[in-house]
C-alpha atoms as a PDB file:
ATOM      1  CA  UNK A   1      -3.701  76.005  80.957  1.00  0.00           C
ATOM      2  CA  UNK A   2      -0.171  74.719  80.322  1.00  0.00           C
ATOM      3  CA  UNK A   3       2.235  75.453  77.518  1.00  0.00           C
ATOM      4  CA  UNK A   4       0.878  72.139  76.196  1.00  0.00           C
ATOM      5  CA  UNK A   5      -2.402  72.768  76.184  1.00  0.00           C
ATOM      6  CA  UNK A   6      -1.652  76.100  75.038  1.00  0.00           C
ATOM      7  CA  UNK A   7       0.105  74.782  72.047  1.00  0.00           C
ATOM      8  CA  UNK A   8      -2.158  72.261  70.956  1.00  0.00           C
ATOM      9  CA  UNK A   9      -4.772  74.249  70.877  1.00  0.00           C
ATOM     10  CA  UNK A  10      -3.130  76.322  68.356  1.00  0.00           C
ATOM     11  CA  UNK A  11      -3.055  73.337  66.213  1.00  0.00           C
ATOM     12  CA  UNK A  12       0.146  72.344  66.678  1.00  0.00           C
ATOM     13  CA  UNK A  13       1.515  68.662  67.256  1.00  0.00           C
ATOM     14  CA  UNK A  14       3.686  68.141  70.872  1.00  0.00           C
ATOM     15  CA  UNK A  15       5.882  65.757  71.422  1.00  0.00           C
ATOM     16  CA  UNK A  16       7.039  66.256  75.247  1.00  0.00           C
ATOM     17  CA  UNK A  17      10.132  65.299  76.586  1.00  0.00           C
ATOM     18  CA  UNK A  18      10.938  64.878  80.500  1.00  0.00           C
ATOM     19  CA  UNK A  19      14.457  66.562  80.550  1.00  0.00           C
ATOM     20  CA  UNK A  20      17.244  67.341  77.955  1.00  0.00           C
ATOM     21  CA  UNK A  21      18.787  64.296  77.277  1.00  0.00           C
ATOM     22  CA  UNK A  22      15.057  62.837  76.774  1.00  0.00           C
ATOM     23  CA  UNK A  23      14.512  65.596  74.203  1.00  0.00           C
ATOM     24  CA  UNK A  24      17.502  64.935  71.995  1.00  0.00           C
ATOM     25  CA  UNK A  25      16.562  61.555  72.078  1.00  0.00           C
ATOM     26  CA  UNK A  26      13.438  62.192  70.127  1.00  0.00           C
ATOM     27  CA  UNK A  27      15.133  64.584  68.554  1.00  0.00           C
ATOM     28  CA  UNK A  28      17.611  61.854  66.918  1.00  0.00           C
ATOM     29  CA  UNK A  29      14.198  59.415  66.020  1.00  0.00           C
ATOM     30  CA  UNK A  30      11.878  61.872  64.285  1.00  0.00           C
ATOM     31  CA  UNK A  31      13.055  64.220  61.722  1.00  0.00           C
ATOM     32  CA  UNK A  32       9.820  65.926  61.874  1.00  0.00           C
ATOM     33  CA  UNK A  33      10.510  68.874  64.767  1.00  0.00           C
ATOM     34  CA  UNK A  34      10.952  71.709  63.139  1.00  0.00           C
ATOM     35  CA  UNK A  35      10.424  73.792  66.421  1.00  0.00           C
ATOM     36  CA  UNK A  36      11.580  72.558  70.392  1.00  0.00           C
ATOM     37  CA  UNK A  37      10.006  75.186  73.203  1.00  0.00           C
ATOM     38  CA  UNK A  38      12.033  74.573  76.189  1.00  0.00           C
ATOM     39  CA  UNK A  39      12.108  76.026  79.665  1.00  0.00           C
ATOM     40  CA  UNK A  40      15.816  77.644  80.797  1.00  0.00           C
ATOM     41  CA  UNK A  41      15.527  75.869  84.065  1.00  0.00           C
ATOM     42  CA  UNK A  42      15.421  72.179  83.274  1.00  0.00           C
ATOM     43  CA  UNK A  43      16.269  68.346  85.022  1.00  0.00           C
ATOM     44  CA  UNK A  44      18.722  66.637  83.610  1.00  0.00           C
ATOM     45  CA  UNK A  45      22.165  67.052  82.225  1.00  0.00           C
ATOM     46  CA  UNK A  46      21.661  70.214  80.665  1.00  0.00           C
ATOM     47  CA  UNK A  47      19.724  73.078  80.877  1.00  0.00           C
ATOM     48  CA  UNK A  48      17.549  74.808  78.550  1.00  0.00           C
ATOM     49  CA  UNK A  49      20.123  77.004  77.328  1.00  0.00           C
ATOM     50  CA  UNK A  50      22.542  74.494  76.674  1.00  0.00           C
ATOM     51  CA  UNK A  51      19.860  72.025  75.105  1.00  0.00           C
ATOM     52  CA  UNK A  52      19.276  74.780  72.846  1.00  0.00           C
ATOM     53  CA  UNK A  53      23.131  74.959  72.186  1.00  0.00           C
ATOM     54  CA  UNK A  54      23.082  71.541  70.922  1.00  0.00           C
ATOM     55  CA  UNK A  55      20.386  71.506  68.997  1.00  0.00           C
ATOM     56  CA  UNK A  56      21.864  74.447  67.143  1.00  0.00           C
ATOM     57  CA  UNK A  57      24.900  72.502  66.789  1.00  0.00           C
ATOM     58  CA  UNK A  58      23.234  69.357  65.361  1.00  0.00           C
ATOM     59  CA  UNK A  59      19.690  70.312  64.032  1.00  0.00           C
ATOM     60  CA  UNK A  60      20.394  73.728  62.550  1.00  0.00           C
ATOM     61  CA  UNK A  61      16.950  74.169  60.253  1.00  0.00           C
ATOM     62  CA  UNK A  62      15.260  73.572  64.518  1.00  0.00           C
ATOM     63  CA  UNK A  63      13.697  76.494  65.487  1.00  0.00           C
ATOM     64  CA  UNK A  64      14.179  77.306  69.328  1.00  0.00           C
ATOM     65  CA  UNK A  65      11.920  78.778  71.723  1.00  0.00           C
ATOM     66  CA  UNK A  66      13.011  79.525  75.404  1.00  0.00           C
ATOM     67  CA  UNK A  67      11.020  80.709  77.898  1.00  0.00           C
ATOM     68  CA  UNK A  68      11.535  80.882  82.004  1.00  0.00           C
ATOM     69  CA  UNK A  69       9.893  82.998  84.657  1.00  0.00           C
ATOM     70  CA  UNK A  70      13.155  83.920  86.736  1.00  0.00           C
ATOM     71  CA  UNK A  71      15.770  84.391  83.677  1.00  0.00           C
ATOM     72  CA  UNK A  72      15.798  87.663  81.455  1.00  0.00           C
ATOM     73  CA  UNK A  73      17.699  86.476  78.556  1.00  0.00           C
ATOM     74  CA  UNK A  74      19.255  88.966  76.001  1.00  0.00           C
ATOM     75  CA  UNK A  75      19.632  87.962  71.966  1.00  0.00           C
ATOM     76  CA  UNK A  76      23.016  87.028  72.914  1.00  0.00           C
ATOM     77  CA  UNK A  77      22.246  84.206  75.582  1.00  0.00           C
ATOM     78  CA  UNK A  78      20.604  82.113  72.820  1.00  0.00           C
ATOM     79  CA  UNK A  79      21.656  80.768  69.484  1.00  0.00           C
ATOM     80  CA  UNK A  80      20.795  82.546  66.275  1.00  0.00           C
ATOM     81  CA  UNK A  81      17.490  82.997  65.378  1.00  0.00           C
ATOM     82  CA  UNK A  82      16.269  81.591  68.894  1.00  0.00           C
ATOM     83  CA  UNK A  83      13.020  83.558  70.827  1.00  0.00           C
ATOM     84  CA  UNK A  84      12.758  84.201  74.494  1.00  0.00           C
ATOM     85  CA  UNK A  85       9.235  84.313  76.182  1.00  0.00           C
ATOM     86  CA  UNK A  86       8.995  85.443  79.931  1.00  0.00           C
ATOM     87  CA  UNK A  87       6.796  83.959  82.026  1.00  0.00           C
ATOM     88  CA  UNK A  88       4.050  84.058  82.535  1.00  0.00           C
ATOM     89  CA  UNK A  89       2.956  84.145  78.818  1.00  0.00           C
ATOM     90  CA  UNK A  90      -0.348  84.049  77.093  1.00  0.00           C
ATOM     91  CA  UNK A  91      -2.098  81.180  74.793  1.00  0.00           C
ATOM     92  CA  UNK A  92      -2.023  84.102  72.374  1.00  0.00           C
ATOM     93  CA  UNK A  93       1.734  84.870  73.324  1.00  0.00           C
ATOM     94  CA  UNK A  94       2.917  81.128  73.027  1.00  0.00           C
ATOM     95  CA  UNK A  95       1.137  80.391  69.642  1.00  0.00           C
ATOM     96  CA  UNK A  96       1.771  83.455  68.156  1.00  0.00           C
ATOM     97  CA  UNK A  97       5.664  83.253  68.433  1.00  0.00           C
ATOM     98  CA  UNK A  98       5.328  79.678  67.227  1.00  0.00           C
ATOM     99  CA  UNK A  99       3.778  80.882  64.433  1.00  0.00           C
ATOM    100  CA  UNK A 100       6.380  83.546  63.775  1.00  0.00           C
ATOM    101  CA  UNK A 101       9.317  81.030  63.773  1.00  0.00           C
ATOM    102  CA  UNK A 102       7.748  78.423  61.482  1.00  0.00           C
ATOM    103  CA  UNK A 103       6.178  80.485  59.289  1.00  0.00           C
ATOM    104  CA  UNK A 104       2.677  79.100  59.699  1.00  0.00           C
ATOM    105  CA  UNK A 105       0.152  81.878  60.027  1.00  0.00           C
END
């Protein structure tokens, strides 16, 4: 299973996005994302760290999950507020944290 699997089948909506720069594109059309899960090691422009940046910087109410299998990340590598999840990660993992930052248990 893949994240998105995973995370639709914890009943949550995914919009997917190719890269960074195709993420804050849907980012600036919907103003319904209240939560972006995004992989440190990313095509495009930016990485996941610094796509996370910018979202903090523009969409501050956007929750921000990071996860990558060859980073360890410390509180301080990500904005406020962000979570880290190593991979590999579980369906239960994934959801779980998702459920955590947006509050829906």
């Amino acid at each position: 299973m893949d994240a998105v699997d995973m995370i639709r089948s914890g009943g949550f909506e995914v919009v997917e996005a190719k890269d960074a720069d195709e993420a804050i594109e849907i980012l600036e059309r919907r103003l319904d994302i209240t939560v972006v899960f995004t992989d440190v090691h990313m095509p495009g422009s930016m990485d996941g760290l610094k796509l996370a940046a910018a979202i903090r910087g523009r969409w501050p109410p956007i929750k921000i999950v990071a996860t990558s299998g060859r980073a360890r990340l410390s509180a301080e590598d990500l904005p406020s507020g962000s979570r880290f999840l190593t991979k590999p990660y579980s369906a239960r993992e994934i959801v779980g944290t998702l459920r955590e930052v947006t509050n829906s248990f």
